[in-house]
N, C-alpha and C. Protein backbone atom coordinates (compact mmCIF):
# COMPACT_ATOMS: atom_id res chain seq x y z
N UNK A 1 4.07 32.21 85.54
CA UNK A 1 4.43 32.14 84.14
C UNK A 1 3.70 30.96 83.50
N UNK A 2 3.34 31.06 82.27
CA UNK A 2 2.50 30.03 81.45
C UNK A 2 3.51 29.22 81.55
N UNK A 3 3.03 28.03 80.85
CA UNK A 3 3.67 26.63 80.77
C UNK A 3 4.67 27.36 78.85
N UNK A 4 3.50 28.00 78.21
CA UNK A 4 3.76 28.25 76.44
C UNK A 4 4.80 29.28 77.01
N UNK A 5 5.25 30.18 77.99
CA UNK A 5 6.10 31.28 78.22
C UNK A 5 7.33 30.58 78.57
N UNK A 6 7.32 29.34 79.37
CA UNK A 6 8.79 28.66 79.66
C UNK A 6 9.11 28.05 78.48
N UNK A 7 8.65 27.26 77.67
CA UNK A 7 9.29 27.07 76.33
C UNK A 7 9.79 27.91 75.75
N UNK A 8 9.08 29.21 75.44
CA UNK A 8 9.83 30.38 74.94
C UNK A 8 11.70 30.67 75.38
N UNK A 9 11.07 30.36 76.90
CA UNK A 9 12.72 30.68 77.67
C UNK A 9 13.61 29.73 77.15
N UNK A 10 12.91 28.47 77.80
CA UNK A 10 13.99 26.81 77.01
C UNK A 10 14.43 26.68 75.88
N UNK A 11 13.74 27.39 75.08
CA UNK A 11 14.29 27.31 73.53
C UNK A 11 15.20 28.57 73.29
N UNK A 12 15.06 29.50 73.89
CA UNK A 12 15.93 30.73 74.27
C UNK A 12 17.30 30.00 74.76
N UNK A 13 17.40 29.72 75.68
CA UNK A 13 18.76 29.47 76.40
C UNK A 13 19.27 27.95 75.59
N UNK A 14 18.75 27.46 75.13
CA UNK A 14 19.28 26.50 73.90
C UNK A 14 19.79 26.88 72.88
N UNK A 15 18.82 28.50 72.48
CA UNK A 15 19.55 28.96 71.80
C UNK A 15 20.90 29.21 71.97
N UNK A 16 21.14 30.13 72.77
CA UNK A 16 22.56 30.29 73.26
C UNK A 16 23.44 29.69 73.27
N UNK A 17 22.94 28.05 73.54
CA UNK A 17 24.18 26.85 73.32
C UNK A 17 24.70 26.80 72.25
N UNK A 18 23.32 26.75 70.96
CA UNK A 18 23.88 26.20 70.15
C UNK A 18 24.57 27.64 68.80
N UNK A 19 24.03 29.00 69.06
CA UNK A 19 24.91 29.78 68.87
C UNK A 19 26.37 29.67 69.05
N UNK A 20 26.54 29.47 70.54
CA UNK A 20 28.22 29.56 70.86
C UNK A 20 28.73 28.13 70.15
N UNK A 21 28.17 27.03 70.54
CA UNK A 21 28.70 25.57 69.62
C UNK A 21 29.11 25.96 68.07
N UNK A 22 28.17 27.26 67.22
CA UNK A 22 28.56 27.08 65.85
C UNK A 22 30.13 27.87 65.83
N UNK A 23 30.26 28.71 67.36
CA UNK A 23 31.57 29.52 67.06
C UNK A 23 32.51 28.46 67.50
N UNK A 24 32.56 27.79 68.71
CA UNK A 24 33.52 27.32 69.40
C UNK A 24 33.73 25.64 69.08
N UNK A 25 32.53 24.85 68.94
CA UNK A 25 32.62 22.94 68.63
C UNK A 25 34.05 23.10 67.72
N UNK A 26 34.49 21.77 68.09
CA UNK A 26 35.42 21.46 67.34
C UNK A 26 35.98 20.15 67.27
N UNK A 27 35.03 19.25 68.19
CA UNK A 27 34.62 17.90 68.20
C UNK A 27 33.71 17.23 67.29
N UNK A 28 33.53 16.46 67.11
CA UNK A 28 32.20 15.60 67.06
C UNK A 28 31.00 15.98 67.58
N UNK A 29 31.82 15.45 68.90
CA UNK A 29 30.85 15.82 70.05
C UNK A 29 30.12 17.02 70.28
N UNK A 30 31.22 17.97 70.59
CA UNK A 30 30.58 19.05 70.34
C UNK A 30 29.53 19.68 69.15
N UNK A 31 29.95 19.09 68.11
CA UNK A 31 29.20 19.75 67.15
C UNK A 31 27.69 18.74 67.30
N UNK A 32 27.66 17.24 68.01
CA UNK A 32 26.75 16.68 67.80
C UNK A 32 25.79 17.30 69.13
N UNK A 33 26.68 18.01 70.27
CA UNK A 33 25.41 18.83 71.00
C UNK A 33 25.06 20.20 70.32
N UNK A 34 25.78 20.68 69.55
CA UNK A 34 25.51 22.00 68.68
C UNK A 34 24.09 21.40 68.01
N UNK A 35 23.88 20.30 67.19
CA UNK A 35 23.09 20.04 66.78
C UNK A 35 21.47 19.85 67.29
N UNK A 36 22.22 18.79 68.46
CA UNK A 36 21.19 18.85 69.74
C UNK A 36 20.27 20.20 70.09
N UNK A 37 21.13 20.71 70.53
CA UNK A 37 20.48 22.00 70.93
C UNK A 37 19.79 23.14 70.00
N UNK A 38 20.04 22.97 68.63
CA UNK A 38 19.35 23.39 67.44
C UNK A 38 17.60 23.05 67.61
N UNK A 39 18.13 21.74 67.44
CA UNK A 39 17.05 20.63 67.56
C UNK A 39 15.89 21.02 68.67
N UNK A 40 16.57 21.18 69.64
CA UNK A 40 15.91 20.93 70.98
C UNK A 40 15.13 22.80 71.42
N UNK A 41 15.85 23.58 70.40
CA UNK A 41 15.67 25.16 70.84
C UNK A 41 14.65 24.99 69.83
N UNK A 42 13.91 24.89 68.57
CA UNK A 42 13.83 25.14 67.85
C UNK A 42 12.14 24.19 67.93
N UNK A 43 12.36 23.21 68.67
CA UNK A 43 11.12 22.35 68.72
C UNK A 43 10.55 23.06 69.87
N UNK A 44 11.11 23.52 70.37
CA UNK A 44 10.11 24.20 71.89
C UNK A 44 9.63 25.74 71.46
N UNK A 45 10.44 26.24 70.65
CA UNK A 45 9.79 27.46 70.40
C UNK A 45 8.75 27.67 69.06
N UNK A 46 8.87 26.26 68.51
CA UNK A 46 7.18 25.94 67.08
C UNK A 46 6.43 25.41 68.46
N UNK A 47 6.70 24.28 69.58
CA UNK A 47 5.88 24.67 70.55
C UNK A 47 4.54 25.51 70.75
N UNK A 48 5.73 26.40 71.47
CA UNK A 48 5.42 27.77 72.06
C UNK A 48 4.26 28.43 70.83
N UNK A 49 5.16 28.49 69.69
CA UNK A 49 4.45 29.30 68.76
C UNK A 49 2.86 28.84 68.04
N UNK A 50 2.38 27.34 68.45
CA UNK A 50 1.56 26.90 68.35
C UNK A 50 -0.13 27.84 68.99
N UNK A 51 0.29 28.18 70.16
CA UNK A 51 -0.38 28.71 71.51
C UNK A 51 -0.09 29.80 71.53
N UNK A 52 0.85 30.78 70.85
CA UNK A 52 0.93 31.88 71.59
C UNK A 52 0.82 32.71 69.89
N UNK A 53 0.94 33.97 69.69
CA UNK A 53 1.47 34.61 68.60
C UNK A 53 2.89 34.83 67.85
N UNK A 54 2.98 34.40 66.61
CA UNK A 54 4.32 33.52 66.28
C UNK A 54 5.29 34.79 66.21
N UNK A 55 4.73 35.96 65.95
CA UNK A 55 5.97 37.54 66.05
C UNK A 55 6.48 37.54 67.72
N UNK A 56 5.40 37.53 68.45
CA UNK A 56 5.98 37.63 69.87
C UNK A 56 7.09 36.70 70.44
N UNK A 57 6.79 35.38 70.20
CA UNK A 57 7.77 34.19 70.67
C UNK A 57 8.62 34.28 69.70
N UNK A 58 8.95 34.68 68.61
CA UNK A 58 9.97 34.69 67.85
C UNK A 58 10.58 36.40 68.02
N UNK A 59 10.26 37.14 68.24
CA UNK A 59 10.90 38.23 68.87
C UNK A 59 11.56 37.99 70.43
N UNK A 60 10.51 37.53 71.21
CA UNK A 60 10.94 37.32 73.17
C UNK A 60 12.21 36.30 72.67
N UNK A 61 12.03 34.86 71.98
CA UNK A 61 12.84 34.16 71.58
C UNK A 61 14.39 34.48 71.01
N UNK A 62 14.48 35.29 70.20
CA UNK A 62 15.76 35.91 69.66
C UNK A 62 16.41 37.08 70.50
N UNK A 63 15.36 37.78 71.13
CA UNK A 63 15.91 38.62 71.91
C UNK A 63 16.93 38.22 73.46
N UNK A 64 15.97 37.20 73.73
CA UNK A 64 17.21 36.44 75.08
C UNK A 64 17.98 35.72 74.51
N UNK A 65 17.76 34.80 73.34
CA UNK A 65 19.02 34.11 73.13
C UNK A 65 20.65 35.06 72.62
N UNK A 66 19.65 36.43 72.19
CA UNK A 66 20.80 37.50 71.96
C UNK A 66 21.34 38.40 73.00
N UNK A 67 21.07 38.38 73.67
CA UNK A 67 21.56 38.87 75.31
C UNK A 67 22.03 37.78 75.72
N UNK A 68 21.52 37.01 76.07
CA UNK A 68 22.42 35.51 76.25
C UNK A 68 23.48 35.54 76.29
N UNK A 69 23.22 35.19 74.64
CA UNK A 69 24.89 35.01 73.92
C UNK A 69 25.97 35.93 73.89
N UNK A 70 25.47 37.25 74.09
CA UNK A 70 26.49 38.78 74.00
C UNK A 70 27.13 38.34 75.99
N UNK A 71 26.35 38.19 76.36
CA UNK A 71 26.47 37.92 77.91
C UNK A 71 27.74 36.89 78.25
N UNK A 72 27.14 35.60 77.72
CA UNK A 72 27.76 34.76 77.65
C UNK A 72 29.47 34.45 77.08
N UNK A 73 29.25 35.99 75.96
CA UNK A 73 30.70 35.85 75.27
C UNK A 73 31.38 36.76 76.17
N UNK A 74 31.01 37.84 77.16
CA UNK A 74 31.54 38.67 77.86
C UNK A 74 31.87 37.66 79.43
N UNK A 75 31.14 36.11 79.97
CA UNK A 75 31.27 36.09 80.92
C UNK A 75 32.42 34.62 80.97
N UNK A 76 32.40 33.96 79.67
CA UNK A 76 33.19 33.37 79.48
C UNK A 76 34.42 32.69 78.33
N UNK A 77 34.32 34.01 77.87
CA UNK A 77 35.07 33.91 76.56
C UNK A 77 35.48 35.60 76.61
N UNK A 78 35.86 36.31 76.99
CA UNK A 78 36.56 37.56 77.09
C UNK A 78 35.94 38.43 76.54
N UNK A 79 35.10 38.50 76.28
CA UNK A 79 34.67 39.68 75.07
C UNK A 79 34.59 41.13 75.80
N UNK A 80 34.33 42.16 74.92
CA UNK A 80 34.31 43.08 75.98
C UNK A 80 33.12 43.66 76.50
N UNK A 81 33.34 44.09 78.08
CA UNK A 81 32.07 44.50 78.52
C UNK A 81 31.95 46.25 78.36
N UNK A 82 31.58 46.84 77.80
CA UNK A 82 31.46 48.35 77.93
C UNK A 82 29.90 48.37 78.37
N UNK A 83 30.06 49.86 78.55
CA UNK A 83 28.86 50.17 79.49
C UNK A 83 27.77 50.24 78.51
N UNK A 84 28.50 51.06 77.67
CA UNK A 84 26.76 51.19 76.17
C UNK A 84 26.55 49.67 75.58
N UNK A 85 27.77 48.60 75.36
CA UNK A 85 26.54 47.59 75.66
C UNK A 85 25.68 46.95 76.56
N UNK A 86 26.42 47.09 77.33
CA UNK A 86 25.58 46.85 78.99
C UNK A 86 23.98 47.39 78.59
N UNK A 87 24.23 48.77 78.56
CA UNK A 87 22.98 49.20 78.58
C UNK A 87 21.75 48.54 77.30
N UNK A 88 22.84 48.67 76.05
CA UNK A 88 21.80 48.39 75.31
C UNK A 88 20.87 46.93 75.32
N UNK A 89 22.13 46.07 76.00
CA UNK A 89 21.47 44.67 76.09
C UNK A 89 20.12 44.95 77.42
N UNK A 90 20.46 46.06 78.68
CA UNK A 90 19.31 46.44 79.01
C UNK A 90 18.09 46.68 78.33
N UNK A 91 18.26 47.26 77.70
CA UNK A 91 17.26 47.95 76.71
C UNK A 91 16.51 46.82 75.76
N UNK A 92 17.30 45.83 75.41
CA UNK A 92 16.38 45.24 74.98
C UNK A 92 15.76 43.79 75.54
N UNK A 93 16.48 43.76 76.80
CA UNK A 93 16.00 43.04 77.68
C UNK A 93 14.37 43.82 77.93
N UNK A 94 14.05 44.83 78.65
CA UNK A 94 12.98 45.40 78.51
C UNK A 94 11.93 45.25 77.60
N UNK A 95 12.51 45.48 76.46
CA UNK A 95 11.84 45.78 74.88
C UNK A 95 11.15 44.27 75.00
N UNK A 96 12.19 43.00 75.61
CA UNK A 96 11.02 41.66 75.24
C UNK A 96 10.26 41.46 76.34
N UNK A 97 10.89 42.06 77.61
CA UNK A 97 9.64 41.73 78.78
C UNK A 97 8.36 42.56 78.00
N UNK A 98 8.69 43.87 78.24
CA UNK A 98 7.40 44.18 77.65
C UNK A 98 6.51 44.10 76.87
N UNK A 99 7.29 43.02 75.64
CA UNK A 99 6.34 42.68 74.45
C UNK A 99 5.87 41.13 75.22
N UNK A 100 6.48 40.36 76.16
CA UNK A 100 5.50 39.21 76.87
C UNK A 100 4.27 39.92 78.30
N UNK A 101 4.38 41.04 78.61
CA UNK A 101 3.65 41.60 79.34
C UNK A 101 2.54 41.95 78.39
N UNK A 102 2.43 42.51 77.29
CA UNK A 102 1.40 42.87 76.03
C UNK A 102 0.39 41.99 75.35
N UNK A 103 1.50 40.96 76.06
CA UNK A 103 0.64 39.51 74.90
C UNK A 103 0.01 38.65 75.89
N UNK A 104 -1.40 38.40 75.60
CA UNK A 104 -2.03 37.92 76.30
C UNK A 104 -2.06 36.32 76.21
N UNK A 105 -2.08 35.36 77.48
CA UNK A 105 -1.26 34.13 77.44
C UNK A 105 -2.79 33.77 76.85
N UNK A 106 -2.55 32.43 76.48
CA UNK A 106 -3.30 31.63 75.38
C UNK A 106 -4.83 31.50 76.34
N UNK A 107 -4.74 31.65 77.14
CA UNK A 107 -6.31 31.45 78.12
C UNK A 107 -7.34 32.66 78.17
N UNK A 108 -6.45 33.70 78.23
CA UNK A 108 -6.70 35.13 78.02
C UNK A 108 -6.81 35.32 76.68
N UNK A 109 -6.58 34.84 75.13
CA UNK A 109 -6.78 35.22 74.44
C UNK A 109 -8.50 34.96 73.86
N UNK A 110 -8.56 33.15 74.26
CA UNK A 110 -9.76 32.67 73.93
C UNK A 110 -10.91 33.40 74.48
């Protein structure tokens, strides 16, 4: 994996933090890592988007932090798991591998 493809991820799963922080903070604290992780998701994926094509990392980008977070509300906050979302979060799990399989990493483009 590129070095520009793991930022994509890091700013992905930051996402996720700071998604669930805007539902759940209710500290300071919390809201001051909600912020954090805004911060911190958001600088790695202009990163990313520097080097790579800004539709792809901002599609691969929203797409895991949205499986993520659907994941995340089903694995620790009750939500419910049914099978058609199961699947669909399959489905678009796919939909972003295959749009980072399409896109050629920044070495391959030059």
């Amino acid at each position: 994996m590129n070095i520009q493809w793991l930022k994509v991820v890091i700013a992905a799963f930051f996402e996720i933090g700071w998604v669930i922080g805007l539902k759940h903070a209710d500290s300071f604290i919390e809201w001051t890592g909600t912020v954090i992780a805004i911060i911190i998701s958001f600088y790695y994926m202009i990163m990313a988007g520097r080097k790579l094509p800004a539709g792809t990392v901002y599609a691969v980008f929203v797409g895991i932090g949205s499986a993520g977070t659907v994941l995340a509300g089903m694995l620790f906050f009750g939500e419910s798991a049914g099978t058609a979302k199961l699947l669909l979060i399959g489905a678009l799990l796919i939909g972003v591998i295959g749009l980072k399989m399409v896109t050629p990493d920044e070495e391959e483009a030059t």
